[in-house]
C-alpha atoms as a PDB file:
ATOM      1  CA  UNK A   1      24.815  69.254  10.945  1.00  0.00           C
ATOM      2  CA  UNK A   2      21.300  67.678   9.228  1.00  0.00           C
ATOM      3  CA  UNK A   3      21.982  63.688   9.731  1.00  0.00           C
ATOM      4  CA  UNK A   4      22.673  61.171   6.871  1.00  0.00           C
ATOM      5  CA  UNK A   5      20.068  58.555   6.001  1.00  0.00           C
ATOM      6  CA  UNK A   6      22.242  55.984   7.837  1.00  0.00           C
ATOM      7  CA  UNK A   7      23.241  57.967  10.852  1.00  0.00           C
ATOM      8  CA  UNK A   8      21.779  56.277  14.424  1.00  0.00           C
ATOM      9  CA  UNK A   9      18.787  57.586  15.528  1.00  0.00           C
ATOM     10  CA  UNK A  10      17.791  59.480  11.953  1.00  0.00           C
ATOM     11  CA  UNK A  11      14.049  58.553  11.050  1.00  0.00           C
ATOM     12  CA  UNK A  12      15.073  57.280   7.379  1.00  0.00           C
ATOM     13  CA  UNK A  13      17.190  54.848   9.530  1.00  0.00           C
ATOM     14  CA  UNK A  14      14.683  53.951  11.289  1.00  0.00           C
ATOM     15  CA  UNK A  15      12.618  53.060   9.014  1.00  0.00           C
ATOM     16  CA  UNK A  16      14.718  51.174   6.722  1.00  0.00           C
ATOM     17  CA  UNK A  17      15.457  48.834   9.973  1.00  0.00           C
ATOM     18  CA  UNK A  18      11.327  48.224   9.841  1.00  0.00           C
ATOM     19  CA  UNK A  19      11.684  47.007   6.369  1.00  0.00           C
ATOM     20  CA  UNK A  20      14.570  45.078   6.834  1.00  0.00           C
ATOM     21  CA  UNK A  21      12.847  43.516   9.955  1.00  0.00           C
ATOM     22  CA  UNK A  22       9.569  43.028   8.272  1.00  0.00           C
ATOM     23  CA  UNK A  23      10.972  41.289   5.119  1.00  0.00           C
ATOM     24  CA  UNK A  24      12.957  39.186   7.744  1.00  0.00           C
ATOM     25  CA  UNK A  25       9.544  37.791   9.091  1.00  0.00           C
ATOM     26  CA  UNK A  26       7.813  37.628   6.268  1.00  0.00           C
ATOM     27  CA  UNK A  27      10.637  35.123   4.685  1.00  0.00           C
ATOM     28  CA  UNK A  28      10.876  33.515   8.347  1.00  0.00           C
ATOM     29  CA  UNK A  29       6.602  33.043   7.946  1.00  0.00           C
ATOM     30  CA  UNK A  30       7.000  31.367   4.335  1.00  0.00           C
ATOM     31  CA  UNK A  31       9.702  28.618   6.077  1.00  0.00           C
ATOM     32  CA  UNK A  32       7.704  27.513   8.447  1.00  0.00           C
ATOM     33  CA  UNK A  33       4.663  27.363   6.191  1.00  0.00           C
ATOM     34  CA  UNK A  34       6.788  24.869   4.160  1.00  0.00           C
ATOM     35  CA  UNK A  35       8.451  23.173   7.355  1.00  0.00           C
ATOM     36  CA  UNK A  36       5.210  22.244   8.078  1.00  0.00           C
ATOM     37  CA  UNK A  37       4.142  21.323   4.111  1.00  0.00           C
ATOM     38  CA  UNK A  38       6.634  19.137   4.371  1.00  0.00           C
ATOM     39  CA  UNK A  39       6.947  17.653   8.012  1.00  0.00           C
ATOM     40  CA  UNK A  40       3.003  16.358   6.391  1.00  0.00           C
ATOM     41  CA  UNK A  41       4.588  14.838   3.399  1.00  0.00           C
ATOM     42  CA  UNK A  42       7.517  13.230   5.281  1.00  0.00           C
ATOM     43  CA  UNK A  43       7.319   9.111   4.620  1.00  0.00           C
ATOM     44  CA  UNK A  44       5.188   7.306   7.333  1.00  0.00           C
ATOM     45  CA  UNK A  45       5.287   3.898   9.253  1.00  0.00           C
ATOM     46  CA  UNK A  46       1.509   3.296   9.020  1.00  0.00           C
ATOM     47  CA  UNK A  47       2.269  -0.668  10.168  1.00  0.00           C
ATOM     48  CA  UNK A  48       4.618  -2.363  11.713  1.00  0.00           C
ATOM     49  CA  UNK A  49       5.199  -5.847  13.497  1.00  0.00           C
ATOM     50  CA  UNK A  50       7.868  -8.646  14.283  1.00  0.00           C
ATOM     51  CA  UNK A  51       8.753 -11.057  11.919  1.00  0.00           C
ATOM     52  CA  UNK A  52      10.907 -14.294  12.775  1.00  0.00           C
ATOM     53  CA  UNK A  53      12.087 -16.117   9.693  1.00  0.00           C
ATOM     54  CA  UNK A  54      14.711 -19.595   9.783  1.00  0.00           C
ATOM     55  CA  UNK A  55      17.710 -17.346   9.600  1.00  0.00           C
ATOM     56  CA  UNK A  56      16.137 -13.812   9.752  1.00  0.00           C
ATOM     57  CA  UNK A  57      14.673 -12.155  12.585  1.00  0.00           C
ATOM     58  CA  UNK A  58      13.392  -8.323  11.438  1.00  0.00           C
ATOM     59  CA  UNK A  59      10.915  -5.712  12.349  1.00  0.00           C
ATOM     60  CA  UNK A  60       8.605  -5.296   9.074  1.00  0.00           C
ATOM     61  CA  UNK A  61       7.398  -1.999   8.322  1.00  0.00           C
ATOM     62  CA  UNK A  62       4.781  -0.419   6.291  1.00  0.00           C
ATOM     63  CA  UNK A  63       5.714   2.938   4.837  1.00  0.00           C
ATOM     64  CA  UNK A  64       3.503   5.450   2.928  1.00  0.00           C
ATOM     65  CA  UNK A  65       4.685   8.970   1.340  1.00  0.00           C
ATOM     66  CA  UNK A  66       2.200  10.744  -0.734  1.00  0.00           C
ATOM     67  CA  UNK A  67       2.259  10.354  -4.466  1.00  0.00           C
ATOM     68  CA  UNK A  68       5.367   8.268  -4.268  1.00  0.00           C
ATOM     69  CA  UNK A  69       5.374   4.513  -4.267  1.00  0.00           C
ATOM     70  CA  UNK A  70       4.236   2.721  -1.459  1.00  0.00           C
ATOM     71  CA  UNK A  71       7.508   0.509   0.163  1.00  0.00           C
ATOM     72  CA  UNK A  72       7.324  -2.466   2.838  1.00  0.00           C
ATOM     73  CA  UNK A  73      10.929  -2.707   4.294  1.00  0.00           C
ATOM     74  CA  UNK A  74      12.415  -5.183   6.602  1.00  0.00           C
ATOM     75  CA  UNK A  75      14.456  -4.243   9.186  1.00  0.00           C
ATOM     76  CA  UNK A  76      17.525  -6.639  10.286  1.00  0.00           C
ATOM     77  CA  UNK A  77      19.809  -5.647  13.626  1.00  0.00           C
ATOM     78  CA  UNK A  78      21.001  -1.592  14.102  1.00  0.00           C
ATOM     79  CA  UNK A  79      17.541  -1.423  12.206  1.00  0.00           C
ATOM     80  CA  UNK A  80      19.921  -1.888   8.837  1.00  0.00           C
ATOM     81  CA  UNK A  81      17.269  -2.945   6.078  1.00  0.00           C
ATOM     82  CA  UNK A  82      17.991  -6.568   4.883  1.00  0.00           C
ATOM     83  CA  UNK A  83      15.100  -6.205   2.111  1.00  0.00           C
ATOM     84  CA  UNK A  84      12.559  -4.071   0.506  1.00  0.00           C
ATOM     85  CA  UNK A  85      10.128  -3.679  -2.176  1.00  0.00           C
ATOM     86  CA  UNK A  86       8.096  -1.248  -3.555  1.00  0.00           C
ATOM     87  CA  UNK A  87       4.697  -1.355  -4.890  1.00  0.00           C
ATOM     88  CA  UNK A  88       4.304   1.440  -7.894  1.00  0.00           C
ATOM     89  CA  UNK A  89       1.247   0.313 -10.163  1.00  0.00           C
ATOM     90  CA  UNK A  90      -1.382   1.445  -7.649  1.00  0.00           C
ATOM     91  CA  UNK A  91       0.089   5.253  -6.901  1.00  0.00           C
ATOM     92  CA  UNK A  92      -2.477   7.639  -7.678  1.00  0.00           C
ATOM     93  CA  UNK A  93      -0.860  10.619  -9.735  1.00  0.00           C
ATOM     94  CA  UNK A  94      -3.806  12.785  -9.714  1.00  0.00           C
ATOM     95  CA  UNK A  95      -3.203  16.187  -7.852  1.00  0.00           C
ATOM     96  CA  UNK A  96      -5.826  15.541  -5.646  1.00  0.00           C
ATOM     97  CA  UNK A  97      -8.001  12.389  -4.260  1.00  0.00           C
ATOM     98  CA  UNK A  98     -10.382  11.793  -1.505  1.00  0.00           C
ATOM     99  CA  UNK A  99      -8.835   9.090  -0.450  1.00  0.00           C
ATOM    100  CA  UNK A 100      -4.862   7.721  -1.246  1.00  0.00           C
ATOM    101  CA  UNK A 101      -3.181   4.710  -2.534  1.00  0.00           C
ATOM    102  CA  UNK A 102      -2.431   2.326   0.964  1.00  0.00           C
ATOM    103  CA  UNK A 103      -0.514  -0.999   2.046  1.00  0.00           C
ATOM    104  CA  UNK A 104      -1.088  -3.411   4.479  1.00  0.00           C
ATOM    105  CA  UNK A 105       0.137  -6.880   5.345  1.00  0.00           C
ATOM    106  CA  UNK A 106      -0.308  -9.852   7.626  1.00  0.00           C
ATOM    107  CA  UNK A 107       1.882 -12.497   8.786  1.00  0.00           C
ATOM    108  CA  UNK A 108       0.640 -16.417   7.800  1.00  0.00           C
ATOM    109  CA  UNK A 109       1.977 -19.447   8.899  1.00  0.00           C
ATOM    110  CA  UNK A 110       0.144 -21.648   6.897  1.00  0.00           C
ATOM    111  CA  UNK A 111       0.936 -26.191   6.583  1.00  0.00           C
ATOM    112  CA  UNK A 112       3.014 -26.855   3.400  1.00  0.00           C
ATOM    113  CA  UNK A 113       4.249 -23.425   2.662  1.00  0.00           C
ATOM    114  CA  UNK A 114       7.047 -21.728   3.922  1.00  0.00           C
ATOM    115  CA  UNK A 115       6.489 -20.689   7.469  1.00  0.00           C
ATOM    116  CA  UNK A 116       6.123 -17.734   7.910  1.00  0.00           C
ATOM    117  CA  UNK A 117       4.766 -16.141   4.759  1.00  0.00           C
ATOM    118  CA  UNK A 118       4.236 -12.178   4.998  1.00  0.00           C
ATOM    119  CA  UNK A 119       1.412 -11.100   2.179  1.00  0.00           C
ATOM    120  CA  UNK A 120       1.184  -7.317   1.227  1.00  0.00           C
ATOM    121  CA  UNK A 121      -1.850  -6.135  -0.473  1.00  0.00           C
ATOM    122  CA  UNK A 122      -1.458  -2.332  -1.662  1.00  0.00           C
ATOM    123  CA  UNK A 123      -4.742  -0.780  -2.839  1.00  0.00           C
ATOM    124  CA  UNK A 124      -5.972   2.326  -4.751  1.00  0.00           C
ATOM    125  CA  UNK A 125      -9.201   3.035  -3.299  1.00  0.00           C
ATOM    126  CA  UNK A 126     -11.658   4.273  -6.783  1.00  0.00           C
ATOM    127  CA  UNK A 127     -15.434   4.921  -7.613  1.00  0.00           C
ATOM    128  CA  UNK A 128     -16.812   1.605  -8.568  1.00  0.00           C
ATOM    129  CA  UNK A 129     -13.461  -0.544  -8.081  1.00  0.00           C
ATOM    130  CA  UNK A 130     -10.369  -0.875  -6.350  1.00  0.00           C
ATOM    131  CA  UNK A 131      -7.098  -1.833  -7.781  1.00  0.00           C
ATOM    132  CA  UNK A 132      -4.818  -3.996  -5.246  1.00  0.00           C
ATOM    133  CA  UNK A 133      -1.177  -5.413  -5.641  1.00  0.00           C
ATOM    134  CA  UNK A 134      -0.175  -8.293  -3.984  1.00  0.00           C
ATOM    135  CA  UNK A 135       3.497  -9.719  -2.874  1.00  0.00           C
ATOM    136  CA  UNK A 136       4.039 -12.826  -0.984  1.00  0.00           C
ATOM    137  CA  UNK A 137       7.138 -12.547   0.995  1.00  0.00           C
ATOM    138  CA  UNK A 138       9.326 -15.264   2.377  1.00  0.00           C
ATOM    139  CA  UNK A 139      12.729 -16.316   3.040  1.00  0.00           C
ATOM    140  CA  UNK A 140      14.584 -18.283   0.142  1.00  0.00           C
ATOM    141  CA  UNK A 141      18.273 -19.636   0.768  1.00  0.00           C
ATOM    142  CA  UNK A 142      18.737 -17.453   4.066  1.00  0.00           C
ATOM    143  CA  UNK A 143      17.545 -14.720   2.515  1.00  0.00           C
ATOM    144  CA  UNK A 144      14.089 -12.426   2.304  1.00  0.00           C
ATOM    145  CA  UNK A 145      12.890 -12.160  -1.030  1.00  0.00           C
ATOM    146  CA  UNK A 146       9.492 -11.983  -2.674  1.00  0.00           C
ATOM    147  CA  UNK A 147       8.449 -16.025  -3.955  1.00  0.00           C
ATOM    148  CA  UNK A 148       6.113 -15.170  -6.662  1.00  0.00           C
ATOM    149  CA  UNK A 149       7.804 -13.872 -10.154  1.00  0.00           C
ATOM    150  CA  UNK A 150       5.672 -10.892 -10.710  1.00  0.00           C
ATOM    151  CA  UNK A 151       3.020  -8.852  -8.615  1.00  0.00           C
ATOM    152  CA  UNK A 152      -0.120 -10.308  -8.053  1.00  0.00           C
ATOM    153  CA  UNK A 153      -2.631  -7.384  -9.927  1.00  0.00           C
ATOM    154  CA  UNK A 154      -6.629  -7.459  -8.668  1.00  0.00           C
ATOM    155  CA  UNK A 155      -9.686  -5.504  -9.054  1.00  0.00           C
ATOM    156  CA  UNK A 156     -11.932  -5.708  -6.216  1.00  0.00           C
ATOM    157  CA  UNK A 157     -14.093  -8.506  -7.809  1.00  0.00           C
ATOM    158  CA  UNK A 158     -11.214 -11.180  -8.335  1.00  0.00           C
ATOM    159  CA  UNK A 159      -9.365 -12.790  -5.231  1.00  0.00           C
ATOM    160  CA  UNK A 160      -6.394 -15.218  -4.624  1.00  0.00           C
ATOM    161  CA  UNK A 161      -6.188 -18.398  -1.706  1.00  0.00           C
ATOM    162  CA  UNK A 162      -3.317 -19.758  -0.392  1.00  0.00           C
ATOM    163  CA  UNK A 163      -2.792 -23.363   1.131  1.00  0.00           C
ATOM    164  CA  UNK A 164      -4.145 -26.297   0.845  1.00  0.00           C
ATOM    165  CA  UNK A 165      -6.347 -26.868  -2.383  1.00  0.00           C
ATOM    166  CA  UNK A 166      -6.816 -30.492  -2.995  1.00  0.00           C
ATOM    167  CA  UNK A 167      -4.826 -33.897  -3.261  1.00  0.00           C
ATOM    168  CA  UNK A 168      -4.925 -33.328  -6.793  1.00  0.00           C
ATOM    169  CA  UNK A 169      -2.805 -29.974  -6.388  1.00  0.00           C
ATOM    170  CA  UNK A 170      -1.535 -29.976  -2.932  1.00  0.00           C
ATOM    171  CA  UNK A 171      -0.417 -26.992  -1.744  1.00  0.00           C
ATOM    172  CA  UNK A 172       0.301 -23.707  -3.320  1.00  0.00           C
ATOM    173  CA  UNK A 173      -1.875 -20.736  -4.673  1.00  0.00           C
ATOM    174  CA  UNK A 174      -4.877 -19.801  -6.645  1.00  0.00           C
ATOM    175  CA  UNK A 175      -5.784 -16.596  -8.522  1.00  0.00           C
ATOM    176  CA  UNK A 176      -8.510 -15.855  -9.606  1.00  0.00           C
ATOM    177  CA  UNK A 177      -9.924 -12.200 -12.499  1.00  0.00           C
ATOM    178  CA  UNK A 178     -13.222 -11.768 -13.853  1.00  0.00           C
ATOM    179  CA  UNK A 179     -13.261 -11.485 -17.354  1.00  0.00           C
ATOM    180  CA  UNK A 180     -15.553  -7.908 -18.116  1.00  0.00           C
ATOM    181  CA  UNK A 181     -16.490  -7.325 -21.271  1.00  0.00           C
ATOM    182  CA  UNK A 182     -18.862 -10.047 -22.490  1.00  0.00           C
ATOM    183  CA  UNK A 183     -22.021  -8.378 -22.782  1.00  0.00           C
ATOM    184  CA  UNK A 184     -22.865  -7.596 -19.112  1.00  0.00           C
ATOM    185  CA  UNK A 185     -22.332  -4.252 -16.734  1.00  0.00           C
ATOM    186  CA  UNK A 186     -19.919  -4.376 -14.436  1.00  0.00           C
ATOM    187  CA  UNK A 187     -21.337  -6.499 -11.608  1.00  0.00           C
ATOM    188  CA  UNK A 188     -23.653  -8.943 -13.326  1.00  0.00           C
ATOM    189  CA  UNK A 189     -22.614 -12.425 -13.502  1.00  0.00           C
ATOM    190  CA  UNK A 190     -18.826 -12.800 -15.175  1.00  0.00           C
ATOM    191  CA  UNK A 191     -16.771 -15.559 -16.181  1.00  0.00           C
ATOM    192  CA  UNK A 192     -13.658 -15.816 -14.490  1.00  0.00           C
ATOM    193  CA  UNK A 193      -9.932 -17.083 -15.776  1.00  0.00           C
ATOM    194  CA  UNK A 194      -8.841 -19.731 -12.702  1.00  0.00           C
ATOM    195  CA  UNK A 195      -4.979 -20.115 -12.520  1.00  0.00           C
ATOM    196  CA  UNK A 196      -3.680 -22.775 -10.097  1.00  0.00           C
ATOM    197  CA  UNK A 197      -0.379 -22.841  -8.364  1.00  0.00           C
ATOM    198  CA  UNK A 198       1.376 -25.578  -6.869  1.00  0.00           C
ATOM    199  CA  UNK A 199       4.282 -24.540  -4.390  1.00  0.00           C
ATOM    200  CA  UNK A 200       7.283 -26.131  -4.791  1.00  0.00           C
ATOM    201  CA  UNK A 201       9.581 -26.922  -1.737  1.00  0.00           C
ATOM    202  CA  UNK A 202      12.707 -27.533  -3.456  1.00  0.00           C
ATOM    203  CA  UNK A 203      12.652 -24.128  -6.055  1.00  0.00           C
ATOM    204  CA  UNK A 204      11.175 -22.181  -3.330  1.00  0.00           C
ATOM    205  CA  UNK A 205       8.771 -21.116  -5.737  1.00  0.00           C
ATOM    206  CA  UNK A 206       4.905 -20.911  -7.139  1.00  0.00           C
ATOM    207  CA  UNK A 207       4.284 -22.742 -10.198  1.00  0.00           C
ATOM    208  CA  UNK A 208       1.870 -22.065 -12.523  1.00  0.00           C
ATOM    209  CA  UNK A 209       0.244 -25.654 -13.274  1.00  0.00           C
ATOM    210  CA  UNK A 210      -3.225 -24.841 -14.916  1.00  0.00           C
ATOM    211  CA  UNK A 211      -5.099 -22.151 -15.847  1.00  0.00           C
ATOM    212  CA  UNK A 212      -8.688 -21.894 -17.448  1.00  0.00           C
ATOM    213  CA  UNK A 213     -11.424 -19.967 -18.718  1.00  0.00           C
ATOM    214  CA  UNK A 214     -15.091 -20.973 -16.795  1.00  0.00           C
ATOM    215  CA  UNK A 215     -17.463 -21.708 -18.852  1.00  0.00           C
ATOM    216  CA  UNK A 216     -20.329 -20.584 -17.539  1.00  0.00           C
ATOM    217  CA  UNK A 217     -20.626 -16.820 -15.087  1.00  0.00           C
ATOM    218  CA  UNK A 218     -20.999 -16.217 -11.811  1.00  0.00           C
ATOM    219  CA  UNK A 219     -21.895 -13.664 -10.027  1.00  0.00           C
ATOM    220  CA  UNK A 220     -18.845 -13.792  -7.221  1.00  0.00           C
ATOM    221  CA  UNK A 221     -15.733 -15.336  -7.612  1.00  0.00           C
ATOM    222  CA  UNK A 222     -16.167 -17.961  -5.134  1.00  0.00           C
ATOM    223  CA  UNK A 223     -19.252 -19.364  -6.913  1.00  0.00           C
ATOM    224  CA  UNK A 224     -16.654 -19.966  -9.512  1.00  0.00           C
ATOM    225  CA  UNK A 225     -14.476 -21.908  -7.440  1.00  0.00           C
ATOM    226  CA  UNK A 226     -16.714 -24.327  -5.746  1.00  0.00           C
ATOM    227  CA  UNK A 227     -18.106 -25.069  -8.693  1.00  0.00           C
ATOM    228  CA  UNK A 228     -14.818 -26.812 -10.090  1.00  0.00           C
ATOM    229  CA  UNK A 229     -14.709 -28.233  -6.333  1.00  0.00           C
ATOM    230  CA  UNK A 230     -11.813 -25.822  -5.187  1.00  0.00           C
ATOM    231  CA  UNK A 231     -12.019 -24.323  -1.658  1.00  0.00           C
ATOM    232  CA  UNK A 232     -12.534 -20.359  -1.692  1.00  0.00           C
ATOM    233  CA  UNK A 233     -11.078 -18.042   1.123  1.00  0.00           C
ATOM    234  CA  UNK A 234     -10.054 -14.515  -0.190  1.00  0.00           C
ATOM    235  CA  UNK A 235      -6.847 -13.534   1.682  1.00  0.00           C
ATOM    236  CA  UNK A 236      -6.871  -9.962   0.020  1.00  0.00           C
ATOM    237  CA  UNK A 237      -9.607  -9.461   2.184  1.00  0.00           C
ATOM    238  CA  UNK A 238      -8.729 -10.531   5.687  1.00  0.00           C
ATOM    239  CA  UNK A 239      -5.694  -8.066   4.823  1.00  0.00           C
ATOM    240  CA  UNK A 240      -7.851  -5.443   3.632  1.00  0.00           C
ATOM    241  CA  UNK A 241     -11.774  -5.569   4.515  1.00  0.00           C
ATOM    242  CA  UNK A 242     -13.695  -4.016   1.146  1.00  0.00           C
ATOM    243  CA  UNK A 243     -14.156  -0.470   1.360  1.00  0.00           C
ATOM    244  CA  UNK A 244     -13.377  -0.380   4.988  1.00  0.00           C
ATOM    245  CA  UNK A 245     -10.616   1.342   5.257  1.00  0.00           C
ATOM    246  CA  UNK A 246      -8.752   4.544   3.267  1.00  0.00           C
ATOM    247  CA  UNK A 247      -5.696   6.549   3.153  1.00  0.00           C
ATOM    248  CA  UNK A 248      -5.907  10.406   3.663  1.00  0.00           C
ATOM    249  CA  UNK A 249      -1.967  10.997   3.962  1.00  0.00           C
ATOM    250  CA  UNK A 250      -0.815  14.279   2.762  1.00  0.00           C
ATOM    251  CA  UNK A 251      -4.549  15.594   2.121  1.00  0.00           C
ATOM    252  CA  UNK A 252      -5.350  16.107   5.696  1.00  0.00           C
ATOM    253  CA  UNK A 253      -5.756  19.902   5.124  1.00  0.00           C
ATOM    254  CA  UNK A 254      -8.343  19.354   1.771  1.00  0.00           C
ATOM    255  CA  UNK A 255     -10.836  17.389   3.811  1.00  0.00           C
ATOM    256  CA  UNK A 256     -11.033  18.911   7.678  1.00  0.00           C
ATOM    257  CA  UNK A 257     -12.934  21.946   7.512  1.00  0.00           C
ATOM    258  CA  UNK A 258     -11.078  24.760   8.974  1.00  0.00           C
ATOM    259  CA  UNK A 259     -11.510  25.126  12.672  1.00  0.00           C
ATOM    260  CA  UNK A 260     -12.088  21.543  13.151  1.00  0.00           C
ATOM    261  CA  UNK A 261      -8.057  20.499  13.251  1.00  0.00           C
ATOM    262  CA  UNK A 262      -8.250  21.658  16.800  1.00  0.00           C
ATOM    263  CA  UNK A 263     -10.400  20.716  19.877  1.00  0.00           C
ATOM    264  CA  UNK A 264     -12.413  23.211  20.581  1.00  0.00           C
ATOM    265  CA  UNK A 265     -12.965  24.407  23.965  1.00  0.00           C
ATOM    266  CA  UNK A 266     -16.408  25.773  25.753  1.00  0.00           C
END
């Protein structure tokens, strides 16, 4: 009797079974293409350090996930998070960039502030600027929570000091943004707006107690500054050195050349 298609041994069995088994890898080949896809774009600790607060004692991590929002948590005990915060106006929602949207931070303890302060600058790297957002982080009333009403919004030629001004001030905050537009490129001489804050101990807050147009430009923001006889020390950039350092997360495989993700070998 002639065998069926499906009889053992027959050849059309045979080679349905190949087809079968070849789809099989083919589908297995496409998971672990994405596995991989997506072990890349899992979220990343790209900093980390201990933090003791009054009341709080946490582990304070920087985490980055491409094209989503850049997050600094705090970690409390069982690693439960006690507070976080994300920073959202810097992501970069183009497909594709040479470099990615990235946040750092440093811990201060600084004389008539609250000790410690943890500052977070998040920047999107760009052609002829950068864009940072800043946070100040404390502890308020037993609790971590960011001490400045809104986000602290830069461009790589403003700045922002915190400390000790003056005896006219005391302690507490400035800020300070070019104003582009008057007639000049972008770095020639610019006046700058100068806001002033004075930290107050009992609100556990920054107050906004003057804030002024210079009348005359400068060509760097701390010209500006000493010229009204305020002290000048950029903290943005002891977080974040200018242009020295970038985020490639999740574009890895658009900028190494093939065959140079592994060592090679004589």
């Amino acid at each position: 009797m002639e065998p069926t298609p499906y009889s053992r041994g027959s050849s059309p069995c045979y080679g349905y079974s190949m087809k079968r088994i070849l789809m099989a890898l083919f589908y297995l080949l496409l998971l672990t293409i994405s596995l991989v896809q997506v072990s890349e774009a899992l979220p990343k600790v790209t900093q980390a350090a201990f933090c003791s607060f009054k009341t709080n004692q946490v582990t304070v991590l920087s985490v980055e996930e491409f094209q989503k929002p850049l997050k600094l948590l705090f970690l409390g005990p069982k690693n439960k998070v006690v507070y976080s915060t994300t920073f959202s106006e810097v992501l970069n929602n183009d497909k594709f960039a040479y470099t990615n949207p990235f946040l750092r931070f440093r811990i201060y303890k600084l004389k008539g502030l609250p000790s410690p302060v943890i500052v977070a600058v998040a920047v999107s790297p760009g052609g002829t600027d950068f864009g940072y957002q800043i946070k100040i982080i404390g502890e308020k009333n037993g609790a971590i929570t960011t001490l400045t009403h809104d986000s602290i919004d830069l461009t790589i030629q403003d700045g922002f000091y915190l400390g000790h001004i003056n005896t006219k001030y005391g302690n507490g905050m400035i800020i300070w943004k070019n104003i582009w537009g008057e007639n000049e490129s972008h770095y020639e001489p610019h006046r700058y707006q100068l806001q002033i804050y004075k930290w107050d101990s009992r609100g556990t807050s920054f107050q906004l107690i003057e804030s002024f147009d210079t009348k005359n430009k400068f060509k760097h923001g701390c010209s500006a500054l000493r010229a009204y006889q305020l002290p000048c020390k950029n903290f943005r950039d002891e977080i974040v050195p200018v242009e020295q350092d970038v985020s490639t997360l999740g574009i890895e495989d658009e900028l190494i050349p093939r065959g140079e993700k592994n060592e090679k070998h004589p």
